[in-house]
N, C-alpha and C. Protein backbone atom coordinates (compact mmCIF):
# COMPACT_ATOMS: atom_id res chain seq x y z
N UNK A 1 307.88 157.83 84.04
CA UNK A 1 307.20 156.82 83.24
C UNK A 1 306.28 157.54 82.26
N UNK A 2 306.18 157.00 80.80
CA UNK A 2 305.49 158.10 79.63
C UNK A 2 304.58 157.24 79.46
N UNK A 3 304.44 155.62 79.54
CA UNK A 3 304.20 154.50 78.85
C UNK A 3 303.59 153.53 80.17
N UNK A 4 302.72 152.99 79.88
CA UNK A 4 302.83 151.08 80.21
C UNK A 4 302.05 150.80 79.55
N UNK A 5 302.76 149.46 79.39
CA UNK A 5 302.33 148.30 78.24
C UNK A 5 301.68 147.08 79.07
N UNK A 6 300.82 146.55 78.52
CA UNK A 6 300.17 145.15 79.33
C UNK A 6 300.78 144.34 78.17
N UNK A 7 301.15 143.55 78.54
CA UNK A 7 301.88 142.24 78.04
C UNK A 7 301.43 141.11 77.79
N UNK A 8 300.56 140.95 77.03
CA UNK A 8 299.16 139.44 77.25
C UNK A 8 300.14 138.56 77.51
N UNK A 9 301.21 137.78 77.14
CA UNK A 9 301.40 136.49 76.85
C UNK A 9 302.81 136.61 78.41
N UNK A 10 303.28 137.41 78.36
CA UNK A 10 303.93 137.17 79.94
C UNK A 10 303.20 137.17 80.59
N UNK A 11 302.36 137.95 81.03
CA UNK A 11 301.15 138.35 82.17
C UNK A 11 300.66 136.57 82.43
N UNK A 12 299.76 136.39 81.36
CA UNK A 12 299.23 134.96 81.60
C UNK A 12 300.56 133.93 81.86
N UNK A 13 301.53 133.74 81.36
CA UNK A 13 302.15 132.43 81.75
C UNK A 13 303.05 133.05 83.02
N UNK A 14 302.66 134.26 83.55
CA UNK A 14 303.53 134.33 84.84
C UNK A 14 302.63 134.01 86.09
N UNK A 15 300.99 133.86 85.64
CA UNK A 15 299.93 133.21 86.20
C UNK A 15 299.53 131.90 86.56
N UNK A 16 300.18 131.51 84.91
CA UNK A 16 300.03 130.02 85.62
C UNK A 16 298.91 129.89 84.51
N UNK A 17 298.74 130.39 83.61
CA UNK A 17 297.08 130.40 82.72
C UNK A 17 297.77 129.47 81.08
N UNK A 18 297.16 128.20 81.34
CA UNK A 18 297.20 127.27 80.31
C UNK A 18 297.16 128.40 78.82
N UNK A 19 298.18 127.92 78.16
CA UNK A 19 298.15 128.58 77.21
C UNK A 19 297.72 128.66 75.75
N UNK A 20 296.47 127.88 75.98
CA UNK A 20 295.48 128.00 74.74
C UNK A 20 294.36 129.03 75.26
N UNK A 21 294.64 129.20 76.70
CA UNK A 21 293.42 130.34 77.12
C UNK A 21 294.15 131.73 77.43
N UNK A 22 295.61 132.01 77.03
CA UNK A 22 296.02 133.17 77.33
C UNK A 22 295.76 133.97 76.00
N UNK A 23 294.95 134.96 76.71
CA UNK A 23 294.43 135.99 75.47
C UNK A 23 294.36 137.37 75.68
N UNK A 24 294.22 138.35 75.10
CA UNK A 24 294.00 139.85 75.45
C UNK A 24 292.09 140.28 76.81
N UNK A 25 291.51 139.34 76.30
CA UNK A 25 290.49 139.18 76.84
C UNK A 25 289.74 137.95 78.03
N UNK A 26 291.02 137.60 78.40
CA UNK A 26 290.92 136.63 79.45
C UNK A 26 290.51 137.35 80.51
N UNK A 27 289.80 137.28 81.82
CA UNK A 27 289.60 137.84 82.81
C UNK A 27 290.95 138.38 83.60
N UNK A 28 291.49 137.59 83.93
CA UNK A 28 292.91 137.81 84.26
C UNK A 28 293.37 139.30 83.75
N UNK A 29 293.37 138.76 82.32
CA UNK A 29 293.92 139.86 81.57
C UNK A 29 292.89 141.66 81.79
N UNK A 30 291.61 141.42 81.88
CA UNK A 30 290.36 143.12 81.85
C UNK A 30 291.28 143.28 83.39
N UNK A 31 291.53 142.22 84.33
CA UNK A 31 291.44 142.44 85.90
C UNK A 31 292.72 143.49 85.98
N UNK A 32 294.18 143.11 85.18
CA UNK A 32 295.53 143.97 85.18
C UNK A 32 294.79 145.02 84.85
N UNK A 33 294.17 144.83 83.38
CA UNK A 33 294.30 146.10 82.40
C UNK A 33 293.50 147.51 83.63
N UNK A 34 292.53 146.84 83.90
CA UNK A 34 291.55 147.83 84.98
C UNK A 34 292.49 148.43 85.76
N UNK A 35 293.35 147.23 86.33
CA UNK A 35 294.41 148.41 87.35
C UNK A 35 295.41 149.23 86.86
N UNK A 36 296.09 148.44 85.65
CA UNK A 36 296.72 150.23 85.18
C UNK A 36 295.76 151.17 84.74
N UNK A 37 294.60 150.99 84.72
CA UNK A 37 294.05 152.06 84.11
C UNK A 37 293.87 153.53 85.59
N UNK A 38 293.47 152.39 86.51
CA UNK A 38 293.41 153.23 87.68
C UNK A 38 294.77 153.85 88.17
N UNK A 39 295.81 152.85 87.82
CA UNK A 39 296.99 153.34 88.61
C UNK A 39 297.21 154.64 87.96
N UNK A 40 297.04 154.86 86.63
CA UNK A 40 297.52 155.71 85.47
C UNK A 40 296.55 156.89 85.44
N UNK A 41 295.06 156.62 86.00
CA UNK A 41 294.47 157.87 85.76
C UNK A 41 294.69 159.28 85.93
N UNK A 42 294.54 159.92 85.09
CA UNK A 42 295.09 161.64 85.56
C UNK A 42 296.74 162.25 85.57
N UNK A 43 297.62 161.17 85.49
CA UNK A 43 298.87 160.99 85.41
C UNK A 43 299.71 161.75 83.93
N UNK A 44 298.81 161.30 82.82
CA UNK A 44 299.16 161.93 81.39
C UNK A 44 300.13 160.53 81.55
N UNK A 45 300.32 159.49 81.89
CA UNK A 45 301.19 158.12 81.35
C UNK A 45 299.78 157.71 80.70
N UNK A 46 300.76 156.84 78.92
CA UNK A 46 299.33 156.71 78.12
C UNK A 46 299.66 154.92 78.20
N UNK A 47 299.17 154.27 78.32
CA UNK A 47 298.38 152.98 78.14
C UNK A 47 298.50 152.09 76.68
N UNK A 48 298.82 151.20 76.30
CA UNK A 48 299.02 150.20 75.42
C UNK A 48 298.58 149.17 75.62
N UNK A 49 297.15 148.60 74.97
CA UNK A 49 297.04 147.04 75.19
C UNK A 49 297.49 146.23 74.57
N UNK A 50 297.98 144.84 74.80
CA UNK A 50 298.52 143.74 74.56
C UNK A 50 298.10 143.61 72.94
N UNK A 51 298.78 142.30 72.60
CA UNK A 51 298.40 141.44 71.23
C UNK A 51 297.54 140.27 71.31
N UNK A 52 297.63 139.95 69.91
CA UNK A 52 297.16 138.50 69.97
C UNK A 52 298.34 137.83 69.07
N UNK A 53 298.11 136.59 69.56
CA UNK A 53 299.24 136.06 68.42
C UNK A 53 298.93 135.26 67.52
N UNK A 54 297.72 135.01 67.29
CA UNK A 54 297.12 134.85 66.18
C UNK A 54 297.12 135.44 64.81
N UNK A 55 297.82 135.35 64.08
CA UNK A 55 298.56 135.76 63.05
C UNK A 55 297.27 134.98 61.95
N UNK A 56 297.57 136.72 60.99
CA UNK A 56 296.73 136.34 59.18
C UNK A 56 297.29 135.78 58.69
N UNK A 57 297.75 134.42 58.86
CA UNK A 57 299.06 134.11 57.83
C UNK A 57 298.16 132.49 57.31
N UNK A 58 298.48 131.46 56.23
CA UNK A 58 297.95 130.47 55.95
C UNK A 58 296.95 130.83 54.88
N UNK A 59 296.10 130.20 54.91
CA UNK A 59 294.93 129.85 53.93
C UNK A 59 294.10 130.88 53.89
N UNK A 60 293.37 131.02 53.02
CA UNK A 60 291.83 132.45 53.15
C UNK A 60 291.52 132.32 54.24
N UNK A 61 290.96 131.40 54.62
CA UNK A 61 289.82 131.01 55.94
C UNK A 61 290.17 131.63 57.10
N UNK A 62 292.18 130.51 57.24
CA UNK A 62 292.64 130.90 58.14
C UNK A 62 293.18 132.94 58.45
N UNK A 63 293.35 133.24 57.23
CA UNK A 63 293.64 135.08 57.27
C UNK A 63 292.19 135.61 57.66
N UNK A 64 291.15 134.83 57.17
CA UNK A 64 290.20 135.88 57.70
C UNK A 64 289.27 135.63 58.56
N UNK A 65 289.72 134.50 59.42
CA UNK A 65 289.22 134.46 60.44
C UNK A 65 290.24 135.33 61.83
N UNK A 66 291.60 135.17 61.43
CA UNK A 66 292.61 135.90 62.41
C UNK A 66 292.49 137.48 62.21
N UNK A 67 291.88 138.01 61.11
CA UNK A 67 291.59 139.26 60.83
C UNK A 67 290.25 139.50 61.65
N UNK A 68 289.13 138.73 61.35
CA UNK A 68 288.19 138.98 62.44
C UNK A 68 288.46 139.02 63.98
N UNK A 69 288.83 138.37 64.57
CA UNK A 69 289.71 138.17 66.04
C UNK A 69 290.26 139.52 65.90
N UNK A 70 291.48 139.82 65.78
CA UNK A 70 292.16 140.90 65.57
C UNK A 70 291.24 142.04 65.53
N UNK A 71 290.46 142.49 64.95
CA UNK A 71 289.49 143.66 64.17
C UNK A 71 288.89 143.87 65.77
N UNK A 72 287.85 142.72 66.25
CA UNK A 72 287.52 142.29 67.43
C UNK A 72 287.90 142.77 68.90
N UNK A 73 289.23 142.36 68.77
CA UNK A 73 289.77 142.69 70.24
C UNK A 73 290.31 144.21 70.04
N UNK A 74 290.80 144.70 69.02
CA UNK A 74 291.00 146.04 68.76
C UNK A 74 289.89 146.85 68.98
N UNK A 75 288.86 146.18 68.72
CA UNK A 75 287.30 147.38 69.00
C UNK A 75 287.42 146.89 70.47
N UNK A 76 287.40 145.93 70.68
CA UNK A 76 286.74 145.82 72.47
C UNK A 76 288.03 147.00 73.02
N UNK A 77 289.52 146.94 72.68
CA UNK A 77 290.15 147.66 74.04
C UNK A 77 289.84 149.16 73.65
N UNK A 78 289.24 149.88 72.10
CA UNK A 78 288.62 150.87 72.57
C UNK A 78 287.69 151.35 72.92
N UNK A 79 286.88 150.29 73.42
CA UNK A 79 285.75 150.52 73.96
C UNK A 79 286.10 150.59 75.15
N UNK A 80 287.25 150.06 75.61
CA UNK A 80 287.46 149.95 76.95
C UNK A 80 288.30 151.31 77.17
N UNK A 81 288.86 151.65 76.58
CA UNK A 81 289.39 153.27 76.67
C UNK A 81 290.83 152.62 76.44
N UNK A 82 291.77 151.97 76.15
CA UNK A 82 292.39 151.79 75.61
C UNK A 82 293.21 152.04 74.57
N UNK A 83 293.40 153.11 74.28
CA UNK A 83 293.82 153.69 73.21
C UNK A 83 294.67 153.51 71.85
N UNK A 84 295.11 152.54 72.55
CA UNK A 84 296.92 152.03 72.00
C UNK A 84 296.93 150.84 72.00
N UNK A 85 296.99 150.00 71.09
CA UNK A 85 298.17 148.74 71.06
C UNK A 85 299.02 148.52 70.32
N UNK A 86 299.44 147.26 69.74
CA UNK A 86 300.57 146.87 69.36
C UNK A 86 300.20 145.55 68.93
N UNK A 87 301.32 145.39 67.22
CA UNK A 87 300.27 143.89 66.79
C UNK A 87 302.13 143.27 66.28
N UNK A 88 301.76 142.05 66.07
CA UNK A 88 302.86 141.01 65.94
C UNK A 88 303.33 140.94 64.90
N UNK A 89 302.06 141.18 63.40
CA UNK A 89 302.61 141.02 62.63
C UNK A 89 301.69 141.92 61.86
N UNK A 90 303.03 142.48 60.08
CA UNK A 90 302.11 143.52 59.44
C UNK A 90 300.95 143.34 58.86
N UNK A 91 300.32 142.41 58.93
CA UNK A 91 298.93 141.60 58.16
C UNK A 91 298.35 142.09 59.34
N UNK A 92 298.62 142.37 60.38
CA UNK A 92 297.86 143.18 61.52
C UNK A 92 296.90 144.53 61.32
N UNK A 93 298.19 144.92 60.71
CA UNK A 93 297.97 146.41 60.38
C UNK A 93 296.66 147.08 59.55
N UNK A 94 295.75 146.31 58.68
CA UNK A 94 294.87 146.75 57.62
C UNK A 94 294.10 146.28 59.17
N UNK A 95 293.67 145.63 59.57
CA UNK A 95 292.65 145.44 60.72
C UNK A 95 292.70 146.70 61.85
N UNK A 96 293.61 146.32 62.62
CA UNK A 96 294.13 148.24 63.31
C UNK A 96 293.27 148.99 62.75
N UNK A 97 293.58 149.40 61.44
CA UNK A 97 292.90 150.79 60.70
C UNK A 97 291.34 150.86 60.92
N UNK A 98 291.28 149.37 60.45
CA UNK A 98 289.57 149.34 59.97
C UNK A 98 288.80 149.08 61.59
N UNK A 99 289.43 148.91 62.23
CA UNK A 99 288.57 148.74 63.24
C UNK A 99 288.88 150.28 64.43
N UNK A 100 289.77 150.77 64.05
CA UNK A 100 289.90 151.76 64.21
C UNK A 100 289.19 152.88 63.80
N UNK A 101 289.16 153.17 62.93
CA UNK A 101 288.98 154.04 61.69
C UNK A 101 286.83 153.87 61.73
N UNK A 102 286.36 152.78 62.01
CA UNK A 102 284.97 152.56 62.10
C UNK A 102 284.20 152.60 63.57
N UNK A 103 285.61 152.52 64.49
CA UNK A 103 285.16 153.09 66.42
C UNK A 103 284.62 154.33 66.17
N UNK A 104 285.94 155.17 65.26
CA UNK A 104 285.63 156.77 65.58
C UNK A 104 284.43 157.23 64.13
N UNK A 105 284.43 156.78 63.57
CA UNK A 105 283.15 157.07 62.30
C UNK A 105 281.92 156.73 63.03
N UNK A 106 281.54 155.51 63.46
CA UNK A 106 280.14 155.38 64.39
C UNK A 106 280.09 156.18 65.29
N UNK A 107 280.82 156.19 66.43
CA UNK A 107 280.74 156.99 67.38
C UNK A 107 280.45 158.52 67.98
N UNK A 108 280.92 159.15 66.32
CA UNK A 108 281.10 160.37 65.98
C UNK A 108 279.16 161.33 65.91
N UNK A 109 278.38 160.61 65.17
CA UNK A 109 277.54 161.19 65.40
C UNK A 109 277.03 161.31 66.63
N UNK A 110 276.66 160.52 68.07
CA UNK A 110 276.41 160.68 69.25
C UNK A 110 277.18 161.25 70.24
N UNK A 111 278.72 161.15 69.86
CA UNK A 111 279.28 162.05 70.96
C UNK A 111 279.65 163.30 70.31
N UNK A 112 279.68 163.74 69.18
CA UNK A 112 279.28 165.26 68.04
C UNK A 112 277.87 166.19 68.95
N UNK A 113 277.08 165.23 68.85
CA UNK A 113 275.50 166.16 69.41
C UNK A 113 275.37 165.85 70.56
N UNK A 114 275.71 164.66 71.60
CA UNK A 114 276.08 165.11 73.13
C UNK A 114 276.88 166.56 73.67
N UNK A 115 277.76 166.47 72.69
CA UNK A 115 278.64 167.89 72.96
C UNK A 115 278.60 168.79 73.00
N UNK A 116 277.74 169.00 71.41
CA UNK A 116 277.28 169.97 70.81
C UNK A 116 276.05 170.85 72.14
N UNK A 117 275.42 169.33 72.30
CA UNK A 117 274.20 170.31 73.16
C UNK A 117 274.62 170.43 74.85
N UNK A 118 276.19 170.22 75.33
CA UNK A 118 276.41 170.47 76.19
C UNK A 118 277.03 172.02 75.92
N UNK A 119 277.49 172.21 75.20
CA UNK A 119 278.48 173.25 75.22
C UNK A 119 277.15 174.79 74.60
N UNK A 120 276.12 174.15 73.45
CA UNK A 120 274.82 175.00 73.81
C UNK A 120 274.00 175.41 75.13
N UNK A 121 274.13 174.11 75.91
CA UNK A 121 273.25 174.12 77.10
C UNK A 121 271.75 174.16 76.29
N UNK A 122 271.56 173.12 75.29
CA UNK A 122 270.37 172.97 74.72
C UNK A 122 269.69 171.57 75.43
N UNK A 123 270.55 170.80 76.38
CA UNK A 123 269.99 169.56 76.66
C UNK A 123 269.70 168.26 75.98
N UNK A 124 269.14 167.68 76.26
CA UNK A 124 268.72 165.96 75.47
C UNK A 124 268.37 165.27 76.67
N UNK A 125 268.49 163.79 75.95
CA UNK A 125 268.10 162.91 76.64
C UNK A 125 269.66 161.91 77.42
N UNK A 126 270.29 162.96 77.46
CA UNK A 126 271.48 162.35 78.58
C UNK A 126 271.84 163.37 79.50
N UNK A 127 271.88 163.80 80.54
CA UNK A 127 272.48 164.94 81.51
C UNK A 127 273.94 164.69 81.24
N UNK A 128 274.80 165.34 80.64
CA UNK A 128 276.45 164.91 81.05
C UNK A 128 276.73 166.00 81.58
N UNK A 129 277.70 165.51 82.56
CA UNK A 129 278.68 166.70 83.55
C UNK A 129 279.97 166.93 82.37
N UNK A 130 280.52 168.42 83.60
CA UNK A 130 281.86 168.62 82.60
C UNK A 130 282.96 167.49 82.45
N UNK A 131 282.94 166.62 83.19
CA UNK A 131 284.17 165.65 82.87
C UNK A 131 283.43 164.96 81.57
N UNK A 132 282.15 164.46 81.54
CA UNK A 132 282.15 164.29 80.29
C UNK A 132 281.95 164.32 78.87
N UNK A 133 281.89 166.05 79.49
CA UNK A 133 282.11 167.10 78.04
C UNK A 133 283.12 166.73 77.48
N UNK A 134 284.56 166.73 78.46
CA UNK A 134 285.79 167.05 78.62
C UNK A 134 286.03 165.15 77.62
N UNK A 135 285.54 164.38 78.10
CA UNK A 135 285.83 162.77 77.46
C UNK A 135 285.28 162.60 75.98
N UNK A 136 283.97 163.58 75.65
CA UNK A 136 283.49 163.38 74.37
C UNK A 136 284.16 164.51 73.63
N UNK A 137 284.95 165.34 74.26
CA UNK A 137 286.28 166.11 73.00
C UNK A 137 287.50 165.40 72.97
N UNK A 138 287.08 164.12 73.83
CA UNK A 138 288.49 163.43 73.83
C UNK A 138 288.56 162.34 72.65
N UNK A 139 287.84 162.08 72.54
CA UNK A 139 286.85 161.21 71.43
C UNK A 139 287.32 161.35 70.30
N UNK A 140 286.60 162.70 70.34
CA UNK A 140 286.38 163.81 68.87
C UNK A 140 287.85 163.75 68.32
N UNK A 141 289.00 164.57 69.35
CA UNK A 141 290.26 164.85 69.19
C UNK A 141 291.06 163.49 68.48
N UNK A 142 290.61 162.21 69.44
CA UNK A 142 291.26 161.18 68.88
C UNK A 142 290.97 160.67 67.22
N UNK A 143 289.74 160.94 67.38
CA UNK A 143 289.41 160.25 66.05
C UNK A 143 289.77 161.51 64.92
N UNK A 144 290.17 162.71 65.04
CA UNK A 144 290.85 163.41 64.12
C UNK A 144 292.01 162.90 64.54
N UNK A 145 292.55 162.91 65.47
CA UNK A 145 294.06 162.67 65.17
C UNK A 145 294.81 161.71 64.44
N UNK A 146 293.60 160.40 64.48
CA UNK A 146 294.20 159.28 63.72
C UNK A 146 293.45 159.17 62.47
N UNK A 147 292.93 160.57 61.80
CA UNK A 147 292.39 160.59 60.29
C UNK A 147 291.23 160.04 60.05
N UNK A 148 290.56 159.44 61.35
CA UNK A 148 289.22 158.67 60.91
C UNK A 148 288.25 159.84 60.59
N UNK A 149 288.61 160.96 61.43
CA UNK A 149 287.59 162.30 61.20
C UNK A 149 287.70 163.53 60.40
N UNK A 150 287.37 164.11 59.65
CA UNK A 150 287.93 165.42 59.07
C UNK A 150 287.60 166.48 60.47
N UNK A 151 288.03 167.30 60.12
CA UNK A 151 287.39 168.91 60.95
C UNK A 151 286.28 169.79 60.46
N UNK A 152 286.15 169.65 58.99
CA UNK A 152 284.66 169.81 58.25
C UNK A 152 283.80 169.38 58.88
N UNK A 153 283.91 167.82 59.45
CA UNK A 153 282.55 166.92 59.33
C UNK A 153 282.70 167.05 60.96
N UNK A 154 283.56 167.26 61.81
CA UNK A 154 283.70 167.87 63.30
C UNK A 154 282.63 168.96 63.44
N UNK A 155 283.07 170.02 62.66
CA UNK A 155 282.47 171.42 62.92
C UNK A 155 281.37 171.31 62.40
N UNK A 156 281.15 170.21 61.48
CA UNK A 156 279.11 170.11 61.24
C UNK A 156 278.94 169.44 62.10
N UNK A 157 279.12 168.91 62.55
CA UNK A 157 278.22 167.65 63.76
C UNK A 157 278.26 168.58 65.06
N UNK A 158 279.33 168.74 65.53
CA UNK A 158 279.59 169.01 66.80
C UNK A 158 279.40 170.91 66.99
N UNK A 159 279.57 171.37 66.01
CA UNK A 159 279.75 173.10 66.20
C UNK A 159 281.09 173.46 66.78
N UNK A 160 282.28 172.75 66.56
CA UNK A 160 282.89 173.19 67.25
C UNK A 160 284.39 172.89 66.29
N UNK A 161 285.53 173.97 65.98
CA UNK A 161 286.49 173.54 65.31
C UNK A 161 287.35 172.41 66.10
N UNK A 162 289.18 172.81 65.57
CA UNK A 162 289.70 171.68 66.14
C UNK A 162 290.39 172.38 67.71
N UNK A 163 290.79 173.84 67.30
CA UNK A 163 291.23 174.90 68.42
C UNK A 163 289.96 174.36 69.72
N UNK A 164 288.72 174.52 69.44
CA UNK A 164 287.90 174.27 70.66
C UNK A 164 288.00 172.92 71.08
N UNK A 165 287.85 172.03 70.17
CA UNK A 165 287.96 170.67 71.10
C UNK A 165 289.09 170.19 71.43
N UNK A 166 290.18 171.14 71.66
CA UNK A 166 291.83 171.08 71.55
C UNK A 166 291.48 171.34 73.12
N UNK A 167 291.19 172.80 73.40
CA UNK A 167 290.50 173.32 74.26
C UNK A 167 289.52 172.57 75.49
N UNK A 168 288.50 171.81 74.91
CA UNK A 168 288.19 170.57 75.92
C UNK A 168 288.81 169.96 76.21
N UNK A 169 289.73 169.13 75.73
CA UNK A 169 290.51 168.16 76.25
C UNK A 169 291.86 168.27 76.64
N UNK A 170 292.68 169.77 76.68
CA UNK A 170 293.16 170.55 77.74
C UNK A 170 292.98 169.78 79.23
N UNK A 171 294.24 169.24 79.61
CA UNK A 171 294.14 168.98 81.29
C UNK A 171 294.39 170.24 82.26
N UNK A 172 293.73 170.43 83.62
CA UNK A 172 294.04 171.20 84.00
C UNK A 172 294.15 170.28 85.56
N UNK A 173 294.73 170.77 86.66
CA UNK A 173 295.34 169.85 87.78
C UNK A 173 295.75 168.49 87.42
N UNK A 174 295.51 168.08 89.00
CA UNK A 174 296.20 166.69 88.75
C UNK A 174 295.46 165.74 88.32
N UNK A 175 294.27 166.01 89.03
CA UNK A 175 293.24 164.98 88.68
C UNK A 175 292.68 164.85 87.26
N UNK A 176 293.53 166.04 86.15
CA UNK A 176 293.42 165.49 84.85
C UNK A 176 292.03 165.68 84.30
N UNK A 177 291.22 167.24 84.93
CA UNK A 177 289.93 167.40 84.60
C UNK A 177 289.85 168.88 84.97
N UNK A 178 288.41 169.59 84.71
CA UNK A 178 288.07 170.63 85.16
C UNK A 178 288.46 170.64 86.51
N UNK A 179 288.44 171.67 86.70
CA UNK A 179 288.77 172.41 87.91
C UNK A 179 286.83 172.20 88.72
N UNK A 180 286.85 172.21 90.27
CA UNK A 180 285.54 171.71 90.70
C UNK A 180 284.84 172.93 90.46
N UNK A 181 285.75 174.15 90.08
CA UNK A 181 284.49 175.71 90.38
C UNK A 181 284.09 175.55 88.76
N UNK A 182 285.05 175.11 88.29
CA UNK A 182 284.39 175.21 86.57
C UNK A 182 283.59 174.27 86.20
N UNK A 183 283.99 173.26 87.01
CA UNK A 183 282.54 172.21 86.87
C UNK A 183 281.22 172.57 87.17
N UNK A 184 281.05 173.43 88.44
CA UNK A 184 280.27 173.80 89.05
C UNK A 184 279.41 175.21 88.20
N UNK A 185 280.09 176.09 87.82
CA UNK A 185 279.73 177.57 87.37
C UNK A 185 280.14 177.63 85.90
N UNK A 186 280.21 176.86 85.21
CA UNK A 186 280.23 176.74 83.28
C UNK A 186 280.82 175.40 82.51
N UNK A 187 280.33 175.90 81.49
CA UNK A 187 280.14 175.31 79.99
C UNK A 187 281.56 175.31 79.57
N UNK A 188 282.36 176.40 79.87
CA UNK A 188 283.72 176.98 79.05
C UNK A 188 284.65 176.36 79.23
N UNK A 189 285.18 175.52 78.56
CA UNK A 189 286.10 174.69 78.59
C UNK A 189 287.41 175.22 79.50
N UNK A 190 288.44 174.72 80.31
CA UNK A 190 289.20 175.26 80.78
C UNK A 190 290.55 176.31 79.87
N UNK A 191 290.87 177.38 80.82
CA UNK A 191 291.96 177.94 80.13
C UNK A 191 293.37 177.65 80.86
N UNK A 192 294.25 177.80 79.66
CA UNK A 192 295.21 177.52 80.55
C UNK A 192 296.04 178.78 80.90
């Protein structure tokens, strides 16, 4: 298995969930998503959240209110670690970006200098362990990978090119993290 997909609109009507309330964000729906997330952890199988079917299509009002929704639930599933979805229709697509594209631009300055001062051992006002050194190069990595970030504006924020935060987010065992002695005795990202 490389993949699973959560399925909003089977999921709910195989529930039994009236279908003006089947949505990406129904309880029902966080309750699945939580368990593939667990089933999947550490595995390297990557995760896809559902749609909406609320389509930009009709009048101004109606496009940009289905663009807000859309924009919406796309920020909530990466907030939720969610990485991936999938939209119904191409009027989808300019929302994707932008709500995409503005996760990893905000985000970038706080998990840049969390990092930065983990991998200094300069400190702040958050203690993070190595797993989540290892999650804020995961961050970093994503949001270059999908163009929201340059590697210029990486290596000013964070001190670190793309080879090093390639380097953090490197899996090593199963459990899909540092190793417990490297957690324990350094900063140095794992080798492989």
């Amino acid at each position: 298995c490389s993949g699973l997909h959560y399925g909003t609109y089977d999921y709910s009507a195989a529930l039994g969930i009236a279908a003006a309330y089947q949505s990406m964000e129904h309880p029902a729906a966080d309750h699945a998503k939580a368990v593939m997330q667990v089933a999947a952890a550490g595995t390297g199988v990557r995760l896809s959240d559902g749609s909406t079917n609320v389509l930009p299509v009709g009048d101004t009002a109606a496009v940009h209110a289905a663009w807000r929704l859309h924009a919406r639930l796309v920020r909530r599933s990466l907030e939720r670690g969610y990485w991936q979805g999938w939209d119904m229709h191409p009027a989808q697509l300019p929302t994707r970006y932008l709500a995409t594209y503005a996760f990893f631009r905000e985000g970038l300055p706080a998990a840049a200098a969390r990092l930065r001062a983990y991998v200094e051992r300069t400190g702040g006002g958050v203690l993070d362990e190595p797993a989540t050194a290892q999650a804020l190069a995961g961050f970093v990595a994503r949001g270059l990978d999908c163009g929201a970030l340059t590697e210029a504006e990486v290596v000013n924020r964070a001190g670190l090119d793309r080879a090093a935060i390639d380097a953090w987010t490197r899996r090593s065992g199963a459990a899909g993290g540092l190793t417990a002695g490297a957690a324990r005795d350094t900063v140095t990202p794992p080798s492989e």
